[in-house]
Protein backbone atom coordinates (compact mmCIF):
# COMPACT_ATOMS: atom_id res chain seq x y z
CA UNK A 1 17.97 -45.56 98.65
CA UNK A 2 15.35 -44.76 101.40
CA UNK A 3 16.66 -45.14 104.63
CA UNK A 4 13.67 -45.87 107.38
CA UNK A 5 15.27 -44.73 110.51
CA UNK A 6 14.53 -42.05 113.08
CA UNK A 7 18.37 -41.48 113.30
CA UNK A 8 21.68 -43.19 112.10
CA UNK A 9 25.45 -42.83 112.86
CA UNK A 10 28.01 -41.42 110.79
CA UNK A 11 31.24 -40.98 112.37
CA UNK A 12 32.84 -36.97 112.37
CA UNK A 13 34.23 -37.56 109.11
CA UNK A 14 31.13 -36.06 107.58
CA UNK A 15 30.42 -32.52 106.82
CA UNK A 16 27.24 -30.65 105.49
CA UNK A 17 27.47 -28.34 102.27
CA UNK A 18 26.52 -25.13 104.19
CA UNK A 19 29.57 -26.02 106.42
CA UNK A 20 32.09 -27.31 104.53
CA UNK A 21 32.19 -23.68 102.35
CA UNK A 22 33.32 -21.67 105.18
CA UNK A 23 35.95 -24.32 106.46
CA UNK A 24 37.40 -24.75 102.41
CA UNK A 25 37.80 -20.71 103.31
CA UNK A 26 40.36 -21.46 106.24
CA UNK A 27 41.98 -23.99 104.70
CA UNK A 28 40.80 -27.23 106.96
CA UNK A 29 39.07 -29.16 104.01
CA UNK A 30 42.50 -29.72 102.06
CA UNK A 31 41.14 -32.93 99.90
CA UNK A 32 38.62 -31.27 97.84
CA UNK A 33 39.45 -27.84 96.12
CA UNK A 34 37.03 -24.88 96.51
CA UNK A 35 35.04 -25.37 93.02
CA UNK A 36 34.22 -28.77 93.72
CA UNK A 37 32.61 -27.85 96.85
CA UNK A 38 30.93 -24.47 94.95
CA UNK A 39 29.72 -26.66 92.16
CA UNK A 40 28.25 -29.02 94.68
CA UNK A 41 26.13 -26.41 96.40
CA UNK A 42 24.76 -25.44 92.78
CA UNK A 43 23.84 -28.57 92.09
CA UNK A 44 21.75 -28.65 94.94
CA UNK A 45 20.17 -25.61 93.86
CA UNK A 46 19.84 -26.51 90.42
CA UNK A 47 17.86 -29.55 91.83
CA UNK A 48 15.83 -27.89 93.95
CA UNK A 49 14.84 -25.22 91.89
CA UNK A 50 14.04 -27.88 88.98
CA UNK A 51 11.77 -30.65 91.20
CA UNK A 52 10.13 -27.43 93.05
CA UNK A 53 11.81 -28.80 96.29
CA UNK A 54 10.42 -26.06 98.99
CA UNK A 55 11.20 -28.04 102.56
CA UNK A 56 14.98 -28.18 101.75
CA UNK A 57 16.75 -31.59 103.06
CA UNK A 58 19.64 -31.07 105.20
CA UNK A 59 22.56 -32.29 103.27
CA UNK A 60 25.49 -34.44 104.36
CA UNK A 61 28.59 -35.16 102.65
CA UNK A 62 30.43 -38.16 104.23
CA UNK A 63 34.35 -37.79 103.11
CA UNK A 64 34.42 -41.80 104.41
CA UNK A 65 33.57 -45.22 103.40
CA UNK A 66 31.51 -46.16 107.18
CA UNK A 67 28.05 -45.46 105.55
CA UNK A 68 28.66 -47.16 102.07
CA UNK A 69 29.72 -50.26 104.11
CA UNK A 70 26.52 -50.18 106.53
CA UNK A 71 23.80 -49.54 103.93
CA UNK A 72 25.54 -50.96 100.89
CA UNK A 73 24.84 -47.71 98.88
CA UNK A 74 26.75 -44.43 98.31
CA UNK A 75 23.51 -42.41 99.04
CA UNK A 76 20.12 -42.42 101.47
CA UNK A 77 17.26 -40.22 102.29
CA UNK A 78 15.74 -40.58 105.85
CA UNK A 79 12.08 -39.12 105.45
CA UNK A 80 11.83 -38.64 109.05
CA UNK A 81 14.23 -36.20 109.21
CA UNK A 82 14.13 -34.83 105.87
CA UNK A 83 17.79 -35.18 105.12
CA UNK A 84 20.11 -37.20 103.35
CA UNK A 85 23.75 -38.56 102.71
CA UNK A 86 25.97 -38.89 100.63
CA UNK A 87 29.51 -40.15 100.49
CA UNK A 88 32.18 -38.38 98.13
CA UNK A 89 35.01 -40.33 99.47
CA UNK A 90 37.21 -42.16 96.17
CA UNK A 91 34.03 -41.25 93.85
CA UNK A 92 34.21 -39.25 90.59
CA UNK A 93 32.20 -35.66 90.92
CA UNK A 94 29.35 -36.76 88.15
CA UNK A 95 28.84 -39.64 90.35
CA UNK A 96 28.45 -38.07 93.37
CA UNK A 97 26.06 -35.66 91.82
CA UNK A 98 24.19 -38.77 90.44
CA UNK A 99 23.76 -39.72 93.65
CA UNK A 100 22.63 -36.49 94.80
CA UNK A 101 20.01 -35.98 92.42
CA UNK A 102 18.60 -39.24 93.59
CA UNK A 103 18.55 -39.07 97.34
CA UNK A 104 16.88 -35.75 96.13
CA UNK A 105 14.40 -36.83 94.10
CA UNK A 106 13.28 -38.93 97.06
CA UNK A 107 12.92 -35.66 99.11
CA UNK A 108 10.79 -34.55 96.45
CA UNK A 109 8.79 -37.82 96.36
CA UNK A 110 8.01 -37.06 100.14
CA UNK A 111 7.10 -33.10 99.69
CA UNK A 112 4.77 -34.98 97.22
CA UNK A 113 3.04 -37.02 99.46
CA UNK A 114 4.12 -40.67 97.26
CA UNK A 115 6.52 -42.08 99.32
CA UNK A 116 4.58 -44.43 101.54
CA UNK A 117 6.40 -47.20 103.20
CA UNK A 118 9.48 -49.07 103.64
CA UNK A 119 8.28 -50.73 100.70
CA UNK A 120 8.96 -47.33 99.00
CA UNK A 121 12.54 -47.92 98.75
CA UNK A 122 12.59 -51.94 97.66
CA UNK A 123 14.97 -52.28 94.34
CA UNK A 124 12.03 -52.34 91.40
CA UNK A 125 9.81 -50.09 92.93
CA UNK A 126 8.24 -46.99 91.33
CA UNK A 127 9.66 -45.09 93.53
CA UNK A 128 13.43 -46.78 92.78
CA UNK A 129 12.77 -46.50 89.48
CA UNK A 130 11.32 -42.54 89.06
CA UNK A 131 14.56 -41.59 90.93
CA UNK A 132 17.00 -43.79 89.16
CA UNK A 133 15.11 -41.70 85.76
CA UNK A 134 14.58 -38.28 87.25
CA UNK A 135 18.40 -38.49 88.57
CA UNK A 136 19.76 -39.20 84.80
CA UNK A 137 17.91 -36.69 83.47
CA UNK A 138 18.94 -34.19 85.54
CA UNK A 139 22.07 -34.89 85.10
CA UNK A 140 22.45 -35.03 81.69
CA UNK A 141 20.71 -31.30 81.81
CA UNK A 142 23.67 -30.03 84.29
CA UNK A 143 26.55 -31.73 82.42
CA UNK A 144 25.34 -29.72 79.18
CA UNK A 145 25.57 -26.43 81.61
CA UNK A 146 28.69 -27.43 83.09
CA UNK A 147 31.02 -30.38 81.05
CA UNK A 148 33.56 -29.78 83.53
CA UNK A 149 31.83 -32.48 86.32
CA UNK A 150 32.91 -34.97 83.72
CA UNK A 151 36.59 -34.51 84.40
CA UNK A 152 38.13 -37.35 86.40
């Protein structure tokens, strides 16, 4: 899902990757373990290092429900601002990574120069549809590196 704003709120339930590492260290994020949060931060690097992503997104990871009941989705990319969200809240990890791969497949779309318009992100589009593919592929490549993202 492209999101075509400047800026949108999340409330202070969210956390970025980069973040959320040092706070699993002190003990404040208590609902995820440590290797979830690890694995997550590979994945991004797996992804990035596959689709040749050099202009990095900045990542968020919303541990609510507020942005999948504003945008109707569990994921968005705001070109804009280069970054993205994604909520992890009640979701299994392969989803979430699903979802990840997706919102960064759009970032990749916009290094590339093919995401246009708002039009970009309709349901149908080429766009839609290359990340919907790219994102299954992907993550049928990780799950064969790592089966364990497929536990419930």
């Amino acid at each position: 899902m492209l999101l075509f704003v400047n800026r949108f709120l999340i409330s202070v339930a969210q956390f970025c990757i980069d973040a959320a590492l040092p706070a699993v260290k002190e003990g404040i994020v208590k609902e995820y373990p440590k290797e979830y949060l690890l694995l997550l931060k590979e994945f991004v690097d797996y992804v990035c290092d596959k689709l040749d992503i050099i202009d990095r997104p900045k990542i968020k990871i919303l541990n609510n429900s507020d942005f999948t009941q504003q945008f109707k989705s569990f994921g968005g990319y705001v070109p804009g601002t280069n970054s993205l969200a994604v909520v992890i809240k009640g979701r299994a990890l392969a989803d979430v990574l699903r979802t990840l791969a997706h919102e960064l497949v759009h970032a990749h779309q916009m290094q590339m120069g093919t995401i246009d318009d708002y039009r970009s992100g309709e349901t149908g589009s080429f766009i839609e549809n290359e990340a919907n593919m790219l994102a299954g592929i992907i993550m049928r490549d990780f799950g064969k590196e790592h089966p364990q993202i497929f536990v419930l």
